[in-house]
N, C-alpha and C. Protein backbone atom coordinates (compact mmCIF):
# COMPACT_ATOMS: atom_id res chain seq x y z
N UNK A 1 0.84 -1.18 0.00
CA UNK A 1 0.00 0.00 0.00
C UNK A 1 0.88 1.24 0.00
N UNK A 2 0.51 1.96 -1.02
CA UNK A 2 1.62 3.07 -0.87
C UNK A 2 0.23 4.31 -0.34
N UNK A 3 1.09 5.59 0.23
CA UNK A 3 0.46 6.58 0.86
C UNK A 3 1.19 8.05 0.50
N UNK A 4 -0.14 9.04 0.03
CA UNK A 4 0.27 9.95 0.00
C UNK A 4 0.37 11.37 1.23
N UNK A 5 1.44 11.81 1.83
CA UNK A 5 0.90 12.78 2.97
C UNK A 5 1.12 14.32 2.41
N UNK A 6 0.26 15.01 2.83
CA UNK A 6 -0.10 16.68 2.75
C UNK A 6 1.50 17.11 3.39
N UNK A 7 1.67 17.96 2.58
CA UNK A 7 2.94 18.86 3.05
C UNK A 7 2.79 20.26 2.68
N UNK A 8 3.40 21.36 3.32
CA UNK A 8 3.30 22.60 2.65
C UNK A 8 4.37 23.14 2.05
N UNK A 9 4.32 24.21 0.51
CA UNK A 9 5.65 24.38 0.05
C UNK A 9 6.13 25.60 0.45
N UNK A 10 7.07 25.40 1.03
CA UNK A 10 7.83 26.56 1.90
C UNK A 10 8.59 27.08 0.77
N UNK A 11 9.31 26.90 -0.42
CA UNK A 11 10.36 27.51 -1.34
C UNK A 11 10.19 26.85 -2.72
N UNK A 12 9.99 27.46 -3.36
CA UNK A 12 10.39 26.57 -4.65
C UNK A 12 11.69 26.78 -5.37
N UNK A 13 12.21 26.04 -5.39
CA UNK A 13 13.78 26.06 -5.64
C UNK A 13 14.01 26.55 -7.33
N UNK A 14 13.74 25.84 -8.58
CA UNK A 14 13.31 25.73 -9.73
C UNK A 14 12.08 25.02 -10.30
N UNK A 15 11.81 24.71 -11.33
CA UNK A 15 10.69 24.32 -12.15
C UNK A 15 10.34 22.85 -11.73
N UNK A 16 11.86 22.09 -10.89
CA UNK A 16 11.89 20.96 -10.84
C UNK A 16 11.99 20.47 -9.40
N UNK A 17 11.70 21.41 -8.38
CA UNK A 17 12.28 21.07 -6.89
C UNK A 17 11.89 22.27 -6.34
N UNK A 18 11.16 21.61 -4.90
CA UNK A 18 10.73 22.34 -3.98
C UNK A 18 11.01 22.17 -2.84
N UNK A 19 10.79 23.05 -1.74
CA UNK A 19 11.58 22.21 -0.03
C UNK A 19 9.61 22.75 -0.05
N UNK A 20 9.68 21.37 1.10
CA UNK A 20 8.37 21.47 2.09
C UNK A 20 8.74 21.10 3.30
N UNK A 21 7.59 21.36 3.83
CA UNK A 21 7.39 21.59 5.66
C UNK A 21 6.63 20.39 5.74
N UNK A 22 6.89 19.84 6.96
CA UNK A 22 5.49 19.08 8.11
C UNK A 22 6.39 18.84 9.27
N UNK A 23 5.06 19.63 10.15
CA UNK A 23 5.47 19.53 11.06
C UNK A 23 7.10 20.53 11.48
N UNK A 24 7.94 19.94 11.81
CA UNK A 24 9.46 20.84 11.83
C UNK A 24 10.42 20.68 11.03
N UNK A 25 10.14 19.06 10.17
CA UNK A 25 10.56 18.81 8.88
C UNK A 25 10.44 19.52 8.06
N UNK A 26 11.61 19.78 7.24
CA UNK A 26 11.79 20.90 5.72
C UNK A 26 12.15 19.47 5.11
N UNK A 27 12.53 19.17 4.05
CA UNK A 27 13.04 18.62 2.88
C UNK A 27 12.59 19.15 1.50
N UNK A 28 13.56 18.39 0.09
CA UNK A 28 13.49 18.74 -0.62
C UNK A 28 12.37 17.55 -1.30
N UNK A 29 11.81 18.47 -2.28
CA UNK A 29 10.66 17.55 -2.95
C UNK A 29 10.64 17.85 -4.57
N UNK A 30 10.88 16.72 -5.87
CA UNK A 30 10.41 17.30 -6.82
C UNK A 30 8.86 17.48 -7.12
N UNK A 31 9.48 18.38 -8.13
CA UNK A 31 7.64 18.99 -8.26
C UNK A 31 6.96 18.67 -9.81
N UNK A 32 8.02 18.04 -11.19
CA UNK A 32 7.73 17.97 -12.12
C UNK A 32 6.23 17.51 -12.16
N UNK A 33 5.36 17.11 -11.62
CA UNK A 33 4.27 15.80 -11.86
C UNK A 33 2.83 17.41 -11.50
N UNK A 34 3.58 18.46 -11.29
CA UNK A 34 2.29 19.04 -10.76
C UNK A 34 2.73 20.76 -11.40
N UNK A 35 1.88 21.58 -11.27
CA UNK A 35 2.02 22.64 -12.17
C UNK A 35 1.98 23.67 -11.24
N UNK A 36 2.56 24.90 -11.67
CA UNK A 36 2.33 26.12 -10.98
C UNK A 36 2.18 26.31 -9.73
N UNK A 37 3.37 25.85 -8.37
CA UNK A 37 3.25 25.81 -7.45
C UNK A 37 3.85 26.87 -6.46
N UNK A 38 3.62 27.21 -5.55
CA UNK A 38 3.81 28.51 -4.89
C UNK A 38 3.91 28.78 -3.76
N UNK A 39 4.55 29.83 -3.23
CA UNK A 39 4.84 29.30 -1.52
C UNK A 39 3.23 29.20 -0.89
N UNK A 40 3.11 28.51 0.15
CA UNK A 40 2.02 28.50 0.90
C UNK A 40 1.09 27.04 0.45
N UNK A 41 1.52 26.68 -0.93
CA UNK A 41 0.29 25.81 -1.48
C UNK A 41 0.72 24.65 -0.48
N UNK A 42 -0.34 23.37 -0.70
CA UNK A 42 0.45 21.89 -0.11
C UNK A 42 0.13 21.05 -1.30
N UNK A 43 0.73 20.31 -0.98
CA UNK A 43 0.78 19.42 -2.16
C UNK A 43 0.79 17.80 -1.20
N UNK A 44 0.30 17.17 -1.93
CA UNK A 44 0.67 15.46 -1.60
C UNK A 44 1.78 14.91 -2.44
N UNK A 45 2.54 14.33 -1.27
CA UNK A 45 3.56 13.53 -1.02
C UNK A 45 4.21 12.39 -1.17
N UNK A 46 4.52 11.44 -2.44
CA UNK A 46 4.69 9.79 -1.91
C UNK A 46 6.05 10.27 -3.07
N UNK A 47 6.92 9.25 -1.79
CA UNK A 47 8.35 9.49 -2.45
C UNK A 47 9.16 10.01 -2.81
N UNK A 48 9.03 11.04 -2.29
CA UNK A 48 9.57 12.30 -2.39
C UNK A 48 9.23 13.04 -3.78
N UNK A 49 8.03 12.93 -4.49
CA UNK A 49 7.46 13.58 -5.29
C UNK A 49 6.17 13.60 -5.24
N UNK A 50 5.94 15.30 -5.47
CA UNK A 50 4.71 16.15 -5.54
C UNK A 50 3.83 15.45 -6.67
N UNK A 51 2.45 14.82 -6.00
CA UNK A 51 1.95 13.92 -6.88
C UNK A 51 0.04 14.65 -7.29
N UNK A 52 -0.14 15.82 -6.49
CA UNK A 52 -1.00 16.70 -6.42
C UNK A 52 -1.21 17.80 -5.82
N UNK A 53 -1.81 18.75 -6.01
CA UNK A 53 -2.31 19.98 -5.11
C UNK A 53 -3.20 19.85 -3.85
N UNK A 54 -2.97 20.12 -3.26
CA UNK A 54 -4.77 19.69 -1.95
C UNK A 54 -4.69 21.50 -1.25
N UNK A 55 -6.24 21.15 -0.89
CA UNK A 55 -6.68 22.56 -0.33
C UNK A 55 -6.34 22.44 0.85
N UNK A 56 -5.62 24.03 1.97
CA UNK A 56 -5.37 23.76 3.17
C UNK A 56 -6.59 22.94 4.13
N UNK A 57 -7.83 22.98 3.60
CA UNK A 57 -8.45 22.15 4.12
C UNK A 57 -8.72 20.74 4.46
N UNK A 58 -8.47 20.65 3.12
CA UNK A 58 -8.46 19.05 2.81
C UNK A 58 -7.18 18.61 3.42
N UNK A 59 -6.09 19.59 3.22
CA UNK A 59 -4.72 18.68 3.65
C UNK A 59 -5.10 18.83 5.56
N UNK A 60 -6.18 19.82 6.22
CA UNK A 60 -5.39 19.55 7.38
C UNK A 60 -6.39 18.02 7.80
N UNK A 61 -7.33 18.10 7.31
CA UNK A 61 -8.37 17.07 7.39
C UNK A 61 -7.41 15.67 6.91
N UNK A 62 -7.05 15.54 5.97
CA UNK A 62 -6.13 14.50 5.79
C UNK A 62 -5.33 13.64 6.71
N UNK A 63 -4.48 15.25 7.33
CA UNK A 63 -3.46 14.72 8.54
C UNK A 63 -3.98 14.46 9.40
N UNK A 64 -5.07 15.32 10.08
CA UNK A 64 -5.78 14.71 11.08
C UNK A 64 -6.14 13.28 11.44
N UNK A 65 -6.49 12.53 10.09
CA UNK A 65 -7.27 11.12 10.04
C UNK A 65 -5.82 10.11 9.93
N UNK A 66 -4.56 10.88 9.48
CA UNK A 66 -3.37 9.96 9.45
C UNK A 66 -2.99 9.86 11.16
N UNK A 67 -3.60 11.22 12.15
CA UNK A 67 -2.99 11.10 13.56
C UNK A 67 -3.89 10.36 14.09
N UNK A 68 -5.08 10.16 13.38
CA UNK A 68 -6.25 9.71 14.48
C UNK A 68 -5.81 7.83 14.23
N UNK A 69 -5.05 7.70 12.89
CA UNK A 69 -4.89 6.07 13.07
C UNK A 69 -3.36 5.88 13.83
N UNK A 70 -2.90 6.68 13.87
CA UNK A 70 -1.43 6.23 14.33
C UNK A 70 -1.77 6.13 15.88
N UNK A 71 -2.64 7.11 16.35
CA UNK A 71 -2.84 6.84 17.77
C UNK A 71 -2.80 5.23 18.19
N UNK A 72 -2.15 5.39 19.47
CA UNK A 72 -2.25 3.94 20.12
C UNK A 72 -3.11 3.28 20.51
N UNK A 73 -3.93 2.10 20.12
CA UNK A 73 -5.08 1.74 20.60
C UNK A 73 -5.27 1.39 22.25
N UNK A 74 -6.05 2.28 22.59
CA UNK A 74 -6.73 1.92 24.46
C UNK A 74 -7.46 0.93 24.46
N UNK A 75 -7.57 0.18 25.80
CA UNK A 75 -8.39 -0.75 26.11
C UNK A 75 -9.35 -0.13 27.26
């Protein structure tokens, strides 16, 4: 199962590479697969390439449901 996660683009380097944020993480990300990207946008994530755009909404809703499964299950 592969997974895509919401990130935000903090810099765009050139046409071909961007650094994003999550969380306190920066890294670099290419961006060829997606168009016209800009500081502030987020984009989804698998493999270290930008594989779509998502709305800050949708991305925080996203992460949310990635924290709500990682949580540890209580008894």
């Amino acid at each position: 199962m592969c997974l895509g996660i919401p990130h935000e683009v903090v810099d765009v380097l050139d046409q071909d590479r961007c650094l994003i944020r999550l969380g306190g993480a920066t890294q670099h990300c290419f961006i060829g697969l997606v168009d016209e990207l800009k500081v502030g946008d987020w984009v989804v994530v698998h493999a270290g390439f930008a594989i779509d755009k998502i709305s800050p909404e949708d991305a925080k809703a996203n992460l949310e449901l990635i924290a709500k499964y990682l949580e540890p299950i209580r008894d």
